[in-house]
Protein backbone atom coordinates (compact mmCIF):
# COMPACT_ATOMS: atom_id res chain seq x y z
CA UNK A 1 -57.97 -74.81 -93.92
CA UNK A 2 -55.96 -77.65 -94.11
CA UNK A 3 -53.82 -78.69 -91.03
CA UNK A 4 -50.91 -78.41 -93.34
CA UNK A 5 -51.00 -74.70 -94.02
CA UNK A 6 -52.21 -74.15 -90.43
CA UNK A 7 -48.37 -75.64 -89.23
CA UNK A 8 -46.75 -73.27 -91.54
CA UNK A 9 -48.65 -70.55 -89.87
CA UNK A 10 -47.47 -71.80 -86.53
CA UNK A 11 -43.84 -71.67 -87.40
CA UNK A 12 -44.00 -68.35 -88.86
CA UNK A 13 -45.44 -67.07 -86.02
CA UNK A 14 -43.05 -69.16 -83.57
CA UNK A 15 -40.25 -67.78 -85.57
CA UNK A 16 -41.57 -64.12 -85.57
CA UNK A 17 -41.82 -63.85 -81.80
CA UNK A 18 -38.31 -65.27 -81.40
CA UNK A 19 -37.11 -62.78 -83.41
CA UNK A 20 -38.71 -59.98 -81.58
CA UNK A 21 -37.92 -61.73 -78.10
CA UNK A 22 -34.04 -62.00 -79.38
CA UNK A 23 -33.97 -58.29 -80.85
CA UNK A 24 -35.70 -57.04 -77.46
CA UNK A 25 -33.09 -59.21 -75.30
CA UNK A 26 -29.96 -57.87 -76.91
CA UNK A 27 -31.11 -53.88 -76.90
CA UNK A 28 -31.16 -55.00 -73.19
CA UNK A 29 -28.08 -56.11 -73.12
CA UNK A 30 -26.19 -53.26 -75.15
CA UNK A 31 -28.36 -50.72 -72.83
CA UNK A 32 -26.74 -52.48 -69.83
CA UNK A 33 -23.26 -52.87 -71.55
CA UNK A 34 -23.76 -48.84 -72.01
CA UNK A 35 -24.55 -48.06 -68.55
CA UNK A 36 -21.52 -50.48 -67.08
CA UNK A 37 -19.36 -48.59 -69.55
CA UNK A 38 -20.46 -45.11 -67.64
CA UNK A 39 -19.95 -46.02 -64.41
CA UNK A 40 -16.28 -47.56 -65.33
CA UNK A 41 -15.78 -44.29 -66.95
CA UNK A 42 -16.94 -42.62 -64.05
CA UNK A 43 -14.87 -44.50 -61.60
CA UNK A 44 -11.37 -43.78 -63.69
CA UNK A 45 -12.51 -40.19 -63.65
CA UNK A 46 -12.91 -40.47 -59.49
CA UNK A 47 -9.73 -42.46 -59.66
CA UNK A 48 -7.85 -40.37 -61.10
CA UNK A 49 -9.05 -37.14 -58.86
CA UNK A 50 -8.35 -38.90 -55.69
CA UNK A 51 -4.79 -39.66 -57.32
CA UNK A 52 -4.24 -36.20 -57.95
CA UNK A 53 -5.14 -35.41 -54.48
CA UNK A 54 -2.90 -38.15 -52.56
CA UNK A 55 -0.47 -36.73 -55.01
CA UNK A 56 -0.85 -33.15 -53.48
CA UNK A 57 -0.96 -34.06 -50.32
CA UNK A 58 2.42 -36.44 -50.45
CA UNK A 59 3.97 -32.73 -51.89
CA UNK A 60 2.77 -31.08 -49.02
CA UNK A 61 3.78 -33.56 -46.64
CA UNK A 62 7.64 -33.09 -48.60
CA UNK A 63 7.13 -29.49 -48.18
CA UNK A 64 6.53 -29.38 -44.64
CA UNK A 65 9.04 -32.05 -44.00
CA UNK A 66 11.22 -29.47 -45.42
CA UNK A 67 10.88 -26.73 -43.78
CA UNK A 68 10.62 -28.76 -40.57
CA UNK A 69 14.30 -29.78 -41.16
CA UNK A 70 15.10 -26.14 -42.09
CA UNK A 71 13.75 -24.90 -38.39
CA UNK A 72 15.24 -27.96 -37.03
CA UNK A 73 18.99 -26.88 -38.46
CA UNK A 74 18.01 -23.10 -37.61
CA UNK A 75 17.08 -23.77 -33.73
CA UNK A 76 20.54 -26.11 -33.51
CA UNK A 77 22.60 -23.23 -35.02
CA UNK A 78 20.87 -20.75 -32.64
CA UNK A 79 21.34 -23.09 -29.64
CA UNK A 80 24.62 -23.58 -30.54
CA UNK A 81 25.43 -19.80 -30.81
CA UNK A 82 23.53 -18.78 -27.38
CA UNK A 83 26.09 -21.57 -26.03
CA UNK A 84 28.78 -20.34 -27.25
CA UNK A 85 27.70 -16.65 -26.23
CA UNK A 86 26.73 -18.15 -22.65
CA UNK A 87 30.24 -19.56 -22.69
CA UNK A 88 32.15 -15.87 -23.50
CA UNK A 89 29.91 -14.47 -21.16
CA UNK A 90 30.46 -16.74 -17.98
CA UNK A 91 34.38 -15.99 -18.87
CA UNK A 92 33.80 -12.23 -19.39
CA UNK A 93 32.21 -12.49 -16.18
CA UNK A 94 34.84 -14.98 -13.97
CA UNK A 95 37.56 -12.27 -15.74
CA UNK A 96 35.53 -9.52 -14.65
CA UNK A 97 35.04 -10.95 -11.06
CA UNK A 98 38.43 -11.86 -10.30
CA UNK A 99 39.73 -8.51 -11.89
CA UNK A 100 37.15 -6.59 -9.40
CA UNK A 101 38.30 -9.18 -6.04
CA UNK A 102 41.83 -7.77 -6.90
CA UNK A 103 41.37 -4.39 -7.34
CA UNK A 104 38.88 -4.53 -3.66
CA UNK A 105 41.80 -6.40 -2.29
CA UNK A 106 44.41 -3.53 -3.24
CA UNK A 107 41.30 -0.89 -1.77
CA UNK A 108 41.73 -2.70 1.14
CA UNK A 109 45.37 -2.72 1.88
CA UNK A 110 45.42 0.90 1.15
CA UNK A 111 42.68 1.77 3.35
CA UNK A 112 44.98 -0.19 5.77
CA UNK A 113 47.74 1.49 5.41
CA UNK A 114 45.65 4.77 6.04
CA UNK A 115 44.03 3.84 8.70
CA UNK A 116 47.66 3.08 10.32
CA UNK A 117 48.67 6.21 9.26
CA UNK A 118 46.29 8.15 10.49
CA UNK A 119 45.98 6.21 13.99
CA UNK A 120 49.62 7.57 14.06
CA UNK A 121 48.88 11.19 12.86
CA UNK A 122 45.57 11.59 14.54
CA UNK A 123 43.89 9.36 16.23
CA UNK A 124 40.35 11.38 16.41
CA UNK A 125 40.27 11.93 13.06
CA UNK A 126 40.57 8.10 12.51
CA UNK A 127 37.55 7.21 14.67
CA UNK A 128 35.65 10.09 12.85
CA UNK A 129 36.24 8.21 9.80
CA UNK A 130 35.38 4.79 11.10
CA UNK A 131 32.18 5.78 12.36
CA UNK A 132 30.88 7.57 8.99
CA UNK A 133 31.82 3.91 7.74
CA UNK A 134 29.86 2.40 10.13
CA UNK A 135 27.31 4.29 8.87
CA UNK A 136 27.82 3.43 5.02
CA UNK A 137 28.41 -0.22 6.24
CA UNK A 138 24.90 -0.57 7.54
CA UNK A 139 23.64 1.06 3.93
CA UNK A 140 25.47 -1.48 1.97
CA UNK A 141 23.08 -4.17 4.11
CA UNK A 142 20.22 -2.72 3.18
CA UNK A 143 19.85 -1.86 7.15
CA UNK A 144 18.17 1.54 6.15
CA UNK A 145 17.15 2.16 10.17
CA UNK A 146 20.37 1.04 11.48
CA UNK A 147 22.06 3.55 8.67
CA UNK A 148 19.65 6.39 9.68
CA UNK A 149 20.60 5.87 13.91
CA UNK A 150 24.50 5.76 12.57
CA UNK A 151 24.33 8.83 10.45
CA UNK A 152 22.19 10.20 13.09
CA UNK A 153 24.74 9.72 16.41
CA UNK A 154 27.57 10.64 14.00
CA UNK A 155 26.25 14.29 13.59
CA UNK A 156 25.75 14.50 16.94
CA UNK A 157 29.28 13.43 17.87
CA UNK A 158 30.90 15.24 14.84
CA UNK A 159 28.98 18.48 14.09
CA UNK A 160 31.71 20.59 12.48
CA UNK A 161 32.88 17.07 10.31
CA UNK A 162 33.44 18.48 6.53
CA UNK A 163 31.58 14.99 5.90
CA UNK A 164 28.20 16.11 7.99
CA UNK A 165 26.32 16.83 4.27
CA UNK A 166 27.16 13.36 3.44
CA UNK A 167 25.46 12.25 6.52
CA UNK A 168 22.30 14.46 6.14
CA UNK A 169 22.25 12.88 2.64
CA UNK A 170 22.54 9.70 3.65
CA UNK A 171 19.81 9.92 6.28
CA UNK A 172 17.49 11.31 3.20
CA UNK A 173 18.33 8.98 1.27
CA UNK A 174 18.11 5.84 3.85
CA UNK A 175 14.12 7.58 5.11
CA UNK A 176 13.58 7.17 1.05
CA UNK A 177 14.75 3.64 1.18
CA UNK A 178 12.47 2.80 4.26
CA UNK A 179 9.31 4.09 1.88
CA UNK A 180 8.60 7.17 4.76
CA UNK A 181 8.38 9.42 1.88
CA UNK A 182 7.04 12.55 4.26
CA UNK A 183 10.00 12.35 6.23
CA UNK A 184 12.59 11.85 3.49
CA UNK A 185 11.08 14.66 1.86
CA UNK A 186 11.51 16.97 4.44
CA UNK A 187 15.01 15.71 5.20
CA UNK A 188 16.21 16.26 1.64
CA UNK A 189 14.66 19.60 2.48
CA UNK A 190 17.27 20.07 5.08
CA UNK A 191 20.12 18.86 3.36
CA UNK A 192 19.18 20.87 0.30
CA UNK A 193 18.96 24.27 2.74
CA UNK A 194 22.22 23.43 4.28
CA UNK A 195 24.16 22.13 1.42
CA UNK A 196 23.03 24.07 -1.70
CA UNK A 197 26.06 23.57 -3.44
CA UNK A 198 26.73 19.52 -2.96
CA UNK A 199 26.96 17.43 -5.84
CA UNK A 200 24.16 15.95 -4.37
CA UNK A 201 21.49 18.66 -4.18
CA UNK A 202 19.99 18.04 -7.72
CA UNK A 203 19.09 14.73 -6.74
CA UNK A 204 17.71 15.45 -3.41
CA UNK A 205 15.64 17.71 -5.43
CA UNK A 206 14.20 15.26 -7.58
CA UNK A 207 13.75 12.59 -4.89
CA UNK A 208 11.55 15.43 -3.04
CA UNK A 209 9.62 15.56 -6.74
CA UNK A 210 9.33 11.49 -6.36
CA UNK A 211 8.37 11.57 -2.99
CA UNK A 212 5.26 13.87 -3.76
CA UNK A 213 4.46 11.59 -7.12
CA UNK A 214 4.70 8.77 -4.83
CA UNK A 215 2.33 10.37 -2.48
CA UNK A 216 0.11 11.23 -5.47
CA UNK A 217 0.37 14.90 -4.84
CA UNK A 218 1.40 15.44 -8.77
CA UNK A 219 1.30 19.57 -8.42
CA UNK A 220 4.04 19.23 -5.69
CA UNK A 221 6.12 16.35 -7.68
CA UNK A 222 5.41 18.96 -10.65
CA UNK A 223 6.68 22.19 -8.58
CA UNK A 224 10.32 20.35 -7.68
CA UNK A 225 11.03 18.85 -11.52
CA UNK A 226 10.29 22.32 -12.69
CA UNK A 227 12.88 23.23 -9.40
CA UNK A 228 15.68 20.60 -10.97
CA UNK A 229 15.13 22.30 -14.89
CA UNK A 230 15.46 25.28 -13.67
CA UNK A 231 18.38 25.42 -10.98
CA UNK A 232 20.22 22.58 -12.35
CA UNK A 233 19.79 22.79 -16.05
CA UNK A 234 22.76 21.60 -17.32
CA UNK A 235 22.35 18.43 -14.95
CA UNK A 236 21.33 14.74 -15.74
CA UNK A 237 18.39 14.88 -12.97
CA UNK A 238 17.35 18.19 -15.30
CA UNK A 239 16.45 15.48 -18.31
CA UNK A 240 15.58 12.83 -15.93
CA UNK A 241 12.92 15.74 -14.13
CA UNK A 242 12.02 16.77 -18.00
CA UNK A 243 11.14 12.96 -18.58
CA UNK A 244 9.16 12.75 -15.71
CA UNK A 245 7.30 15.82 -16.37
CA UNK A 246 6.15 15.35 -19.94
CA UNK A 247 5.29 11.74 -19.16
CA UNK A 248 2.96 13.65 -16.28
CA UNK A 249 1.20 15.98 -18.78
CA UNK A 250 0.71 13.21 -21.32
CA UNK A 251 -0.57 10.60 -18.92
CA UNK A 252 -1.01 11.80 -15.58
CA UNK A 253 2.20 9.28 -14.28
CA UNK A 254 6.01 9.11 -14.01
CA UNK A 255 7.95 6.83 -13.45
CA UNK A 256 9.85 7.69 -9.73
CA UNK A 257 13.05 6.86 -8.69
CA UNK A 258 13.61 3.24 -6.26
CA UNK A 259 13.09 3.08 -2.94
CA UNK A 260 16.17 1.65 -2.65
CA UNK A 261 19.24 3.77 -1.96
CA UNK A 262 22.44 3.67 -4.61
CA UNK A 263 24.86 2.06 -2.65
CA UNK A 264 27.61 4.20 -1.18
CA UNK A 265 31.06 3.86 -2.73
CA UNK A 266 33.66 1.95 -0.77
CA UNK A 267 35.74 4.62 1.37
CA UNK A 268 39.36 4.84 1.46
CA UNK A 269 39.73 7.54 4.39
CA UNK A 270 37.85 10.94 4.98
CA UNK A 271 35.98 11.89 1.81
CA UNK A 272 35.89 15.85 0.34
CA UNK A 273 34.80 18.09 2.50
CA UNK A 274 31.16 19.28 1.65
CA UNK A 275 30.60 22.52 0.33
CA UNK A 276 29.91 25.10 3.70
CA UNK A 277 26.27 25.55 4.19
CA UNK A 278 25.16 29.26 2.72
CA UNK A 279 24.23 32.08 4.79
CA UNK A 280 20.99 32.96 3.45
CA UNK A 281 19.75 30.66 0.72
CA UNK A 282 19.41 32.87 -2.98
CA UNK A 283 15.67 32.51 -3.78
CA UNK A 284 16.94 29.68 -7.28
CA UNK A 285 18.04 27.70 -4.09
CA UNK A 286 14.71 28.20 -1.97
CA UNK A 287 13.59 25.08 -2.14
CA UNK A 288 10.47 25.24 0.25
CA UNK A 289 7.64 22.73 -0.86
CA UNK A 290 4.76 24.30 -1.95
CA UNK A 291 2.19 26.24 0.39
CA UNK A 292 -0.09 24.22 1.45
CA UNK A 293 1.34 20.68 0.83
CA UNK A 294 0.29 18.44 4.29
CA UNK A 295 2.89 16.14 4.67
């Protein structure tokens, strides 16, 4: 072969491969042209999502801000009502005070003027009344013991006083305050026995009925309610001893009345004579705690 025809061969074979190394070398490139392409495509598509969601999240953040501004404006309105309520009530209750100082003032320049008149009508009578004060005074200060001595000395000094059933009711009531619920309930006992018909004999019934609750005796506290329905029906310490009992059968408690006494009201001379005790109590007023209570 001549070294003519052996060149040609060469270049054909030169050219040959650079065609196959230039077709190989751009599928490479269009392969890697494709795969840039996808991940840019991919990136728009995670673009865009995030947008969406700093998008949601800025409307949320409006949203809130909104309703933040709506509490906001509710709490100032509210604040600025309980002011204004604060306001009416602090004058309701200056009006209220100064309306009560006068009318305690007037109470006591009548009480005054009776206790002049009856210094000039009857002296005794006057230092009966001053001493059942005394007695009433020492309530008012939450000096149950002092009260109890007072009321005590009074019925001594005074035995045929029409206020006496005050007195015995007075000392129940003060042996109540002191929490010596055996004794009060055995002095309501006697003011009860003595004084059936006082105003004040359904609730010295009912204390007796708290006194035995408070004791946790519950058939005794049960015995005196029942007592209070049955004497006294028509009476607020019948619903108030209806209360207690259902509240017993439902849960095995009841509420019971405070320790501390209701204070007496202020006394402008010698109140009402009490009812005169009963000869022989009528078996609705026998008011005997049950047989076989210790206390």
């Amino acid at each position: 072969m001549s070294l003519r025809a052996i060149a040609k061969q060469s270049r054909w074979f030169f050219v040959g491969c650079l065609f196959f190394t230039s077709t190989s070398f751009a599928k490479g490139i269009d392969d890697r042209v494709q795969a840039l392409e996808e991940k840019w495509a991919q990136h728009e598509a995670t673009k865009v999502e995030q947008n969406a969601r700093v998008a949601e999240s800025i409307a949320q953040l409006d949203r809130m801000r909104a309703e933040l501004q709506t509490l906001t404006g509710n709490v100032e309105t509210q604040n600025f009502q309980m002011k204004q309520l604060t306001e009416s009530n602090e004058r309701h209750y200056r009006d209220m005070e100064m309306r009560l100082n006068a009318i305690e003032s007037q109470i006591k320049l009548f009480q005054d003027q009776l206790n002049r008149a009856l210094a000039a009508v009857s002296p005794k009578l006057l230092q009966e009344t001053k001493d059942f004060q005394k007695g009433l005074d020492a309530v008012q200060r939450a000096e149950y013991q002092q009260a109890i001595q007072s009321f005590q000395q009074f019925l001594k000094q005074y035995p045929k006083s029409p206020q006496k059933g005050e007195a015995q009711f007075w000392i129940a009531e003060c042996r109540y305050g002191t929490k010596d619920f055996t004794q009060a309930i055995k002095d309501y006992q006697k003011f009860v026995e003595q004084f059936p018909k006082s105003s004040h004999t359904p609730q010295a019934v009912l204390k007796q009925g708290d006194g035995f609750l408070t004791l946790q005796m519950k058939d005794e506290a049960k015995v005196f309610y029942k007592k209070v329905m049955q004497d006294f029906p028509h009476s607020q310490e019948a619903a108030m001893a209806k209360g207690k009992l259902e509240a017993l059968e439902k849960t095995g408690a009841a509420p019971v009345a405070s320790p501390q006494p209701a204070l007496p009201p202020l006394q402008t001379g010698p109140p009402a004579a009490t009812a005169p005790p009963a000869a022989t109590p009528t078996p609705s007023q026998n008011t005997t705690p049950k047989e076989g209570a210790d206390f």
